[in-house]
N, C-alpha and C. Protein backbone atom coordinates (compact mmCIF):
# COMPACT_ATOMS: atom_id res chain seq x y z
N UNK A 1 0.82 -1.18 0.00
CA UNK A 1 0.00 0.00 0.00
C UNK A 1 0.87 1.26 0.00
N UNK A 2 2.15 1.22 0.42
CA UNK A 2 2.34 2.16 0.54
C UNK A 2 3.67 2.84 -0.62
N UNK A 3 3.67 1.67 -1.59
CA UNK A 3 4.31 1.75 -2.87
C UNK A 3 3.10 2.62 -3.75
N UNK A 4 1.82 2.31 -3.28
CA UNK A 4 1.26 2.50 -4.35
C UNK A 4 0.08 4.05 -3.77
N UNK A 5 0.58 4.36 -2.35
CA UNK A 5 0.08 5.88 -2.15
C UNK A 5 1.07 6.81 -2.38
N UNK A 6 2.10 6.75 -2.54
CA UNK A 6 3.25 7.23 -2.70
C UNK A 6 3.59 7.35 -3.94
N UNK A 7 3.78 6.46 -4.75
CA UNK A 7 3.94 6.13 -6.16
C UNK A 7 2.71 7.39 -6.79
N UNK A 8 1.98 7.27 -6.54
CA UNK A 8 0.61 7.54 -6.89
C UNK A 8 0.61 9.22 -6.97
N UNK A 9 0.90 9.89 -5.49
CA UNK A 9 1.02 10.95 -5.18
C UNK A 9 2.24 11.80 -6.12
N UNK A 10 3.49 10.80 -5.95
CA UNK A 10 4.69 11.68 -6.71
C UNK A 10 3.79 11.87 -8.46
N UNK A 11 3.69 10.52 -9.00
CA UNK A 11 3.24 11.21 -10.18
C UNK A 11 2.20 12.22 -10.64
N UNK A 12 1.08 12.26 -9.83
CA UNK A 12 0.00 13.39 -9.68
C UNK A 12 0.71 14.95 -9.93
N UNK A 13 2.09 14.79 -9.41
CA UNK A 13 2.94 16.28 -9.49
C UNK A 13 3.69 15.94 -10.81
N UNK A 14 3.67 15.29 -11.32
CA UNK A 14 4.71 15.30 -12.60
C UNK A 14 5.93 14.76 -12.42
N UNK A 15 6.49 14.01 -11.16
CA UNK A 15 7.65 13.27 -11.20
C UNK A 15 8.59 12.02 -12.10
N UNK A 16 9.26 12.32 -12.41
CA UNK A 16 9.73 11.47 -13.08
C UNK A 16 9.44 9.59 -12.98
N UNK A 17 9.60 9.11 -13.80
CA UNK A 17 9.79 7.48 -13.45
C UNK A 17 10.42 7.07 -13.16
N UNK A 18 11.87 7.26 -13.38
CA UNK A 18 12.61 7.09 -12.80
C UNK A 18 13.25 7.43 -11.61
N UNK A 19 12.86 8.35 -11.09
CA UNK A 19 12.75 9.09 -9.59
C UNK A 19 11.61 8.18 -8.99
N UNK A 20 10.61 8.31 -9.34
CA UNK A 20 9.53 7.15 -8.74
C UNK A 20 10.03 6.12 -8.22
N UNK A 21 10.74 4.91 -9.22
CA UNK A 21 11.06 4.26 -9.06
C UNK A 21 11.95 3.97 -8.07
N UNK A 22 13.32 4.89 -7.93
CA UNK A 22 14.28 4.78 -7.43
C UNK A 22 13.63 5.32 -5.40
N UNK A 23 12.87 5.92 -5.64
CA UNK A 23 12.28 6.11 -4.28
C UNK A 23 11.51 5.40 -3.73
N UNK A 24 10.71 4.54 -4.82
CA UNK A 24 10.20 3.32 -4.33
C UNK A 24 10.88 2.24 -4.02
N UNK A 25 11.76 1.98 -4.69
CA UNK A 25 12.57 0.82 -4.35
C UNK A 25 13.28 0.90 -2.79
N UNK A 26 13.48 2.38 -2.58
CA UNK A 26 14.41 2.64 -1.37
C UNK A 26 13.45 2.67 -0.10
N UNK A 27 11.94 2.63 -0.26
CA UNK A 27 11.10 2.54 0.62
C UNK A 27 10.73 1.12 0.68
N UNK A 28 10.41 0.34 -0.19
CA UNK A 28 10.20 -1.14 -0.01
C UNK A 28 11.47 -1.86 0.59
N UNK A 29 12.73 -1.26 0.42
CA UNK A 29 14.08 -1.57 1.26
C UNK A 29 13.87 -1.54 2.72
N UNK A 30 13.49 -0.21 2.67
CA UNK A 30 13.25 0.10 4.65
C UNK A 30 12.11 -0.57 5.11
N UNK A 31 11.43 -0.46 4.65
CA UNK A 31 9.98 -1.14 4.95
C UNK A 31 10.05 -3.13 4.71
N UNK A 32 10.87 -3.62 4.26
CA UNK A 32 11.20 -4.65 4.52
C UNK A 32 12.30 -5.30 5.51
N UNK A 33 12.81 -4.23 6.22
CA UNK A 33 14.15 -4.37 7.15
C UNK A 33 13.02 -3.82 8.42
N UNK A 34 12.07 -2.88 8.08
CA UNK A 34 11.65 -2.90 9.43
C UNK A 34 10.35 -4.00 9.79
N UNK A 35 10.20 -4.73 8.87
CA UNK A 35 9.44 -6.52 8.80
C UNK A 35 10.36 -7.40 9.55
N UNK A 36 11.73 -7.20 8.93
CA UNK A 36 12.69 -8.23 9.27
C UNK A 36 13.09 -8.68 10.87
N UNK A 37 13.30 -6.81 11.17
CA UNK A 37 14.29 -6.68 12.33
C UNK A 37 13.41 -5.55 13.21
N UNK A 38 12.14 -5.44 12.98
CA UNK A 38 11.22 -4.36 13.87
C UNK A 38 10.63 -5.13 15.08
N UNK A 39 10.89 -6.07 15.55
CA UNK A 39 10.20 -6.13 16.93
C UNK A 39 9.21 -7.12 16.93
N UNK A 40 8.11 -6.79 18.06
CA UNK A 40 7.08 -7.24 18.23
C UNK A 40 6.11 -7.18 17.54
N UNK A 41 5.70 -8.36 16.86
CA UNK A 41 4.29 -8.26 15.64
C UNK A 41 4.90 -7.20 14.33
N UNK A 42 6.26 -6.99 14.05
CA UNK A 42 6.78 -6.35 13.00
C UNK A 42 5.58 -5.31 12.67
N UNK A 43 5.05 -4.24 13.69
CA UNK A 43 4.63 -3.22 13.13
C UNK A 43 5.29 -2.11 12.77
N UNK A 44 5.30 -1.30 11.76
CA UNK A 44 6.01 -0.09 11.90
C UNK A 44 5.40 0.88 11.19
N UNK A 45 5.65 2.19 11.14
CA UNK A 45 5.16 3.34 10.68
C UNK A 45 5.87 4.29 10.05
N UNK A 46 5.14 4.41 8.37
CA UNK A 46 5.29 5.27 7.57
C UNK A 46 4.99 6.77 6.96
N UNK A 47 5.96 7.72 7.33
CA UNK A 47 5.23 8.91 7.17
C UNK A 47 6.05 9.56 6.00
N UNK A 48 5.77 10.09 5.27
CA UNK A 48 6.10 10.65 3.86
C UNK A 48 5.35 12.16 3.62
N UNK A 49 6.70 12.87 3.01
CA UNK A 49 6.53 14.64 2.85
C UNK A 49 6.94 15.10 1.56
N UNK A 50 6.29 15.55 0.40
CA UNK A 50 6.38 16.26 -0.82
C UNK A 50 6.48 17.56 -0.75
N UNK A 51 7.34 18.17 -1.01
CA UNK A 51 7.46 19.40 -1.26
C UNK A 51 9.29 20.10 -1.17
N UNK A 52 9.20 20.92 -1.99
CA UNK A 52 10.57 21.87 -1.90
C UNK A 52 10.99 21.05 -3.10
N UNK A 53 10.73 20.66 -4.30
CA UNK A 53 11.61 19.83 -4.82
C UNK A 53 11.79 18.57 -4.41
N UNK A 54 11.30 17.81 -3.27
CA UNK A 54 12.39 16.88 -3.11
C UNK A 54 11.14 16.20 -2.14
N UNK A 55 11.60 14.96 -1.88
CA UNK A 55 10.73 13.87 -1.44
C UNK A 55 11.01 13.04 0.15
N UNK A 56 10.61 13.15 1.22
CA UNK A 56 11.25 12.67 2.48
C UNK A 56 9.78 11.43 2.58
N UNK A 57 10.64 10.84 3.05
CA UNK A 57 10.31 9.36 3.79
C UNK A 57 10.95 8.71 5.03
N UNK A 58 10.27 8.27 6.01
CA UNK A 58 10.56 8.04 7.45
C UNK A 58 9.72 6.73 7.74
N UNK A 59 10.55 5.88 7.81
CA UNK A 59 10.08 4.43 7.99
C UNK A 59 10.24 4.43 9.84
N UNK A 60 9.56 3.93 10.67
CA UNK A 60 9.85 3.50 12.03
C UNK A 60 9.19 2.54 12.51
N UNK A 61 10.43 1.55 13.35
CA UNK A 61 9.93 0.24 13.75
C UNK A 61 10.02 0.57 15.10
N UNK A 62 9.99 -0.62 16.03
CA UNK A 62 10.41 -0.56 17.20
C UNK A 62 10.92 -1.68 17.75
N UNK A 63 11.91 -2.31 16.99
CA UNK A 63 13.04 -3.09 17.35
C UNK A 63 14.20 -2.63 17.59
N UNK A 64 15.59 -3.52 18.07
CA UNK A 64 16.14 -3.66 18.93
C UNK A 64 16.97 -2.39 18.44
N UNK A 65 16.77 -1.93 17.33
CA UNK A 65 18.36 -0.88 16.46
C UNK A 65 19.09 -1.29 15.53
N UNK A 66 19.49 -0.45 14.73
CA UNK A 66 20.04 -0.63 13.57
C UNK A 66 21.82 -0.57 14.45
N UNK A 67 22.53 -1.63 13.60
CA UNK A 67 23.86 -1.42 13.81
C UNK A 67 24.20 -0.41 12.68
N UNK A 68 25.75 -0.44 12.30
CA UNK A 68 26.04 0.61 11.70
C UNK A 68 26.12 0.18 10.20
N UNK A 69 25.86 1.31 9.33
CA UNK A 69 26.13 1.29 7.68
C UNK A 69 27.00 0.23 7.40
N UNK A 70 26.82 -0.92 6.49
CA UNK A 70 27.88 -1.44 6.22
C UNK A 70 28.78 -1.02 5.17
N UNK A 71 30.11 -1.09 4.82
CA UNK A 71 30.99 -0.45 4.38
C UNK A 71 31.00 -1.04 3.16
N UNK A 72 30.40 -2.52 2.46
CA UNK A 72 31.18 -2.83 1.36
C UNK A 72 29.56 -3.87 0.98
N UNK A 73 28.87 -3.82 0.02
CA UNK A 73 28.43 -5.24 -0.03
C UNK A 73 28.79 -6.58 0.10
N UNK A 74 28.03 -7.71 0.68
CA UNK A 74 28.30 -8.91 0.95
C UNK A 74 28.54 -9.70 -0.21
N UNK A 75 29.10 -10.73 0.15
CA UNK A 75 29.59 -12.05 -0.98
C UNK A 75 28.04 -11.59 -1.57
N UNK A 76 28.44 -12.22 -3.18
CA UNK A 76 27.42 -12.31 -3.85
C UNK A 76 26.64 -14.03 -3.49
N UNK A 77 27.35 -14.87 -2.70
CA UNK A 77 26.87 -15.68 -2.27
C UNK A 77 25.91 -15.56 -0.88
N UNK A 78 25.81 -14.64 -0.60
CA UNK A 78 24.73 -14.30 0.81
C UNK A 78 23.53 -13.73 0.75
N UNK A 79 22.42 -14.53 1.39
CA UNK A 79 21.39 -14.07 0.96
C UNK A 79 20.57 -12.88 1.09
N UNK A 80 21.11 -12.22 2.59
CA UNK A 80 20.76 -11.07 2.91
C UNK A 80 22.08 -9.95 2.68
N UNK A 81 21.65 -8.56 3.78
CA UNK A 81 22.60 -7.54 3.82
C UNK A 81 22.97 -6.48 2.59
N UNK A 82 21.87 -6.72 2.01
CA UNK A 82 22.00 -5.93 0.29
C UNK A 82 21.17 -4.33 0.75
N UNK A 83 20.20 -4.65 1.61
CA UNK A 83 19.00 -3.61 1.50
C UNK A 83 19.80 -1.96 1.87
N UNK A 84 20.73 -2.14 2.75
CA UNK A 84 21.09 -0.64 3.36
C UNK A 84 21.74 0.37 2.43
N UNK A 85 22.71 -0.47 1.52
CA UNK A 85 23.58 -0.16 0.35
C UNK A 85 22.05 0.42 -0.64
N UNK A 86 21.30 -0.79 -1.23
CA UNK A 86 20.64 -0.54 -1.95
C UNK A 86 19.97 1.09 -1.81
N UNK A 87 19.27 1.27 -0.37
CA UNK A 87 18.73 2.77 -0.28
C UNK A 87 19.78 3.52 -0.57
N UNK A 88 21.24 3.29 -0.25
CA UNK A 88 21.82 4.75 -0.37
C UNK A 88 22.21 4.99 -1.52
N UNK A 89 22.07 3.81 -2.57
CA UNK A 89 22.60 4.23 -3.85
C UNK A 89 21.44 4.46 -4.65
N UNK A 90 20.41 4.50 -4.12
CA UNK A 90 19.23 5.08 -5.16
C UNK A 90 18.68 6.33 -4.59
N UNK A 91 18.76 6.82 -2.87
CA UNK A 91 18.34 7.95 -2.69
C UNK A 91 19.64 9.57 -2.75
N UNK A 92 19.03 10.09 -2.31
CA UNK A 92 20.06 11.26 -2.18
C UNK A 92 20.69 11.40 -0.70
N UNK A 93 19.96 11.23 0.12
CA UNK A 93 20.46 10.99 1.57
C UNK A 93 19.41 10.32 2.30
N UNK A 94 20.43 9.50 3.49
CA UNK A 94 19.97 8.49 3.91
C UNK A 94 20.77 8.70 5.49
N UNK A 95 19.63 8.50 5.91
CA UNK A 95 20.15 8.49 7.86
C UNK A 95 19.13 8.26 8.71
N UNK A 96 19.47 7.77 10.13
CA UNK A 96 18.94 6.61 10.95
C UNK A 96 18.95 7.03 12.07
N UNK A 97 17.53 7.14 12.57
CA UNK A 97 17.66 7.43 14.67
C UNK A 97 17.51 6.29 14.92
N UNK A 98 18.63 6.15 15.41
CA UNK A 98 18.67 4.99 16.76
C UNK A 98 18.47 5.34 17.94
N UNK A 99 17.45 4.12 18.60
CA UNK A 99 17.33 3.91 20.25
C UNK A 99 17.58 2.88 20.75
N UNK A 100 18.71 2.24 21.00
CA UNK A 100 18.68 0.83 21.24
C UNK A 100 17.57 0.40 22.04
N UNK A 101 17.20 -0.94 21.65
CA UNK A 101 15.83 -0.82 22.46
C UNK A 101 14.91 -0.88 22.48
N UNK A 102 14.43 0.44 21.36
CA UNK A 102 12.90 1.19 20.89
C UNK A 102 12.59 1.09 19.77
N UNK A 103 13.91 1.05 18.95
CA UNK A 103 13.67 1.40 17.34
C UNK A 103 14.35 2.01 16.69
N UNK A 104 13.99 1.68 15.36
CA UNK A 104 15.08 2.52 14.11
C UNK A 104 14.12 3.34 13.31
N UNK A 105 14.11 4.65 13.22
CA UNK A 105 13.75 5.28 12.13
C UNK A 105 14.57 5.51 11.06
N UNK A 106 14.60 5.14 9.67
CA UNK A 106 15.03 5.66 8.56
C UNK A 106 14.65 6.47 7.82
N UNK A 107 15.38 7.49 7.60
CA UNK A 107 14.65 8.79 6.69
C UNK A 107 15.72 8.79 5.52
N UNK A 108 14.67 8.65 4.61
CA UNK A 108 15.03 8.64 3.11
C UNK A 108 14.33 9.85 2.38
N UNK A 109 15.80 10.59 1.86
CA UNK A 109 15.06 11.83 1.12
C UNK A 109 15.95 11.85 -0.39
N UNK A 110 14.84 11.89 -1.08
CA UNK A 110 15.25 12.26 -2.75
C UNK A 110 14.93 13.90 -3.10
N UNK A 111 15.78 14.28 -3.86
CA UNK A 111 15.53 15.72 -4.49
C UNK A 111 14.74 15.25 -5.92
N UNK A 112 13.41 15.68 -6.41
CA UNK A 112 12.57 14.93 -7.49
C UNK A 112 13.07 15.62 -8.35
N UNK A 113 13.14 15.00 -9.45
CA UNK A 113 13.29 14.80 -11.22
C UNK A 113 11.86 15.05 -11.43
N UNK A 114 11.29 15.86 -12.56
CA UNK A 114 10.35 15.98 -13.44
C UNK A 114 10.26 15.62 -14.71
N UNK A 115 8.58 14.98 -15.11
CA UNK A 115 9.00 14.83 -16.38
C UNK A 115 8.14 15.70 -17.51
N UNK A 116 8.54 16.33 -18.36
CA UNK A 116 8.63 17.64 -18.77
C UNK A 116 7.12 16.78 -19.55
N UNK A 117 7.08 16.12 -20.36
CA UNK A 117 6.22 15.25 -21.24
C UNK A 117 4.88 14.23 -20.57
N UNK A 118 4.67 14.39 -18.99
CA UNK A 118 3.65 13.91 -18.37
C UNK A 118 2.56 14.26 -18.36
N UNK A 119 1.98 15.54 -18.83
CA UNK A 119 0.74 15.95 -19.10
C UNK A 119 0.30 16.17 -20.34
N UNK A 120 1.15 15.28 -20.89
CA UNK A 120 0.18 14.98 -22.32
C UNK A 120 -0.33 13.55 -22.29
N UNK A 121 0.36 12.77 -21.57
CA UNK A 121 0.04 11.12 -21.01
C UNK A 121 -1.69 11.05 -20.18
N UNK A 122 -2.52 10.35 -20.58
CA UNK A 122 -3.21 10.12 -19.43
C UNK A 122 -2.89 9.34 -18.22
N UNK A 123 -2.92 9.76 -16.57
CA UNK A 123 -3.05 9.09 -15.82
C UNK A 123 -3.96 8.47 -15.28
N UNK A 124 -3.78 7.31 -14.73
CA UNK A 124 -4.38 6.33 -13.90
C UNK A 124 -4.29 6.22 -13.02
N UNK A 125 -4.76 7.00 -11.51
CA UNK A 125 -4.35 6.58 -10.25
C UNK A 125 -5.09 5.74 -9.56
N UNK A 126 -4.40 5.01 -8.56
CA UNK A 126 -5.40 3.89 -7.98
C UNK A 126 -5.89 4.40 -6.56
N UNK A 127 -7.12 3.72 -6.44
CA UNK A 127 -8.10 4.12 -5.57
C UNK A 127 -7.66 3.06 -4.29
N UNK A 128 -7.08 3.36 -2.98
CA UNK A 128 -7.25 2.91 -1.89
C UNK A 128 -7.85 3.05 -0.52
């Protein structure tokens, strides 16, 4: 759902697809690490802000804490440890409140791309 209120919203302004994309992907990243490693009953909460150009997203769980950035991707033989790399190479900045303890918030912010040729396209937005 929340690929597709988000998704939904950026293009309504004329954002690029490829900005879409790359911000979606970096939210289904966080939002699957805070499934993974969020706690009790893996709930967590998504809040998302448009404006100034640019796109913020704030994932929060309330598990144990994020350790630190890893420095290098893993063997291509391992099945996890891809997701943290993945956000930072598709957003513009990327950073983490830690509480050991309580939880990790991740805030993911992109500066948006426009696409000059979107309002001659019809859109389709979906109804949730």
């Amino acid at each position: 759902m929340v690929r597709r209120v988000l998704g939904d919203a950026l293009r309504s302004l004329n954002v690029s697809e490829s900005c879409i994309s790359d911000m979606l992907l970096a939210v289904s990243e966080a939002c699957s690490n805070a499934v993974r490693h969020g706690g009790p009953a893996n709930r967590y909460e998504v809040t998302a802000s448009i404006g100034y150009g640019r796109c913020d997203v704030r994932v929060a769980d309330s598990g144990r804490g994020l350790p630190s950035m890893p420095l290098h991707y893993p063997p291509a033989d391992t099945e996890n440890g891809r997701g943290l790399l993945i956000m930072r190479s598709v957003v513009d900045e990327i950073s983490f409140g830690i509480t050991p303890g309580r939880g990790t918030t991740v805030h993911l912010r992109k500066h948006l791309a426009w696409d000059d040729e979107a309002g001659a396209r019809q859109r389709e937005l979906a109804a949730v």
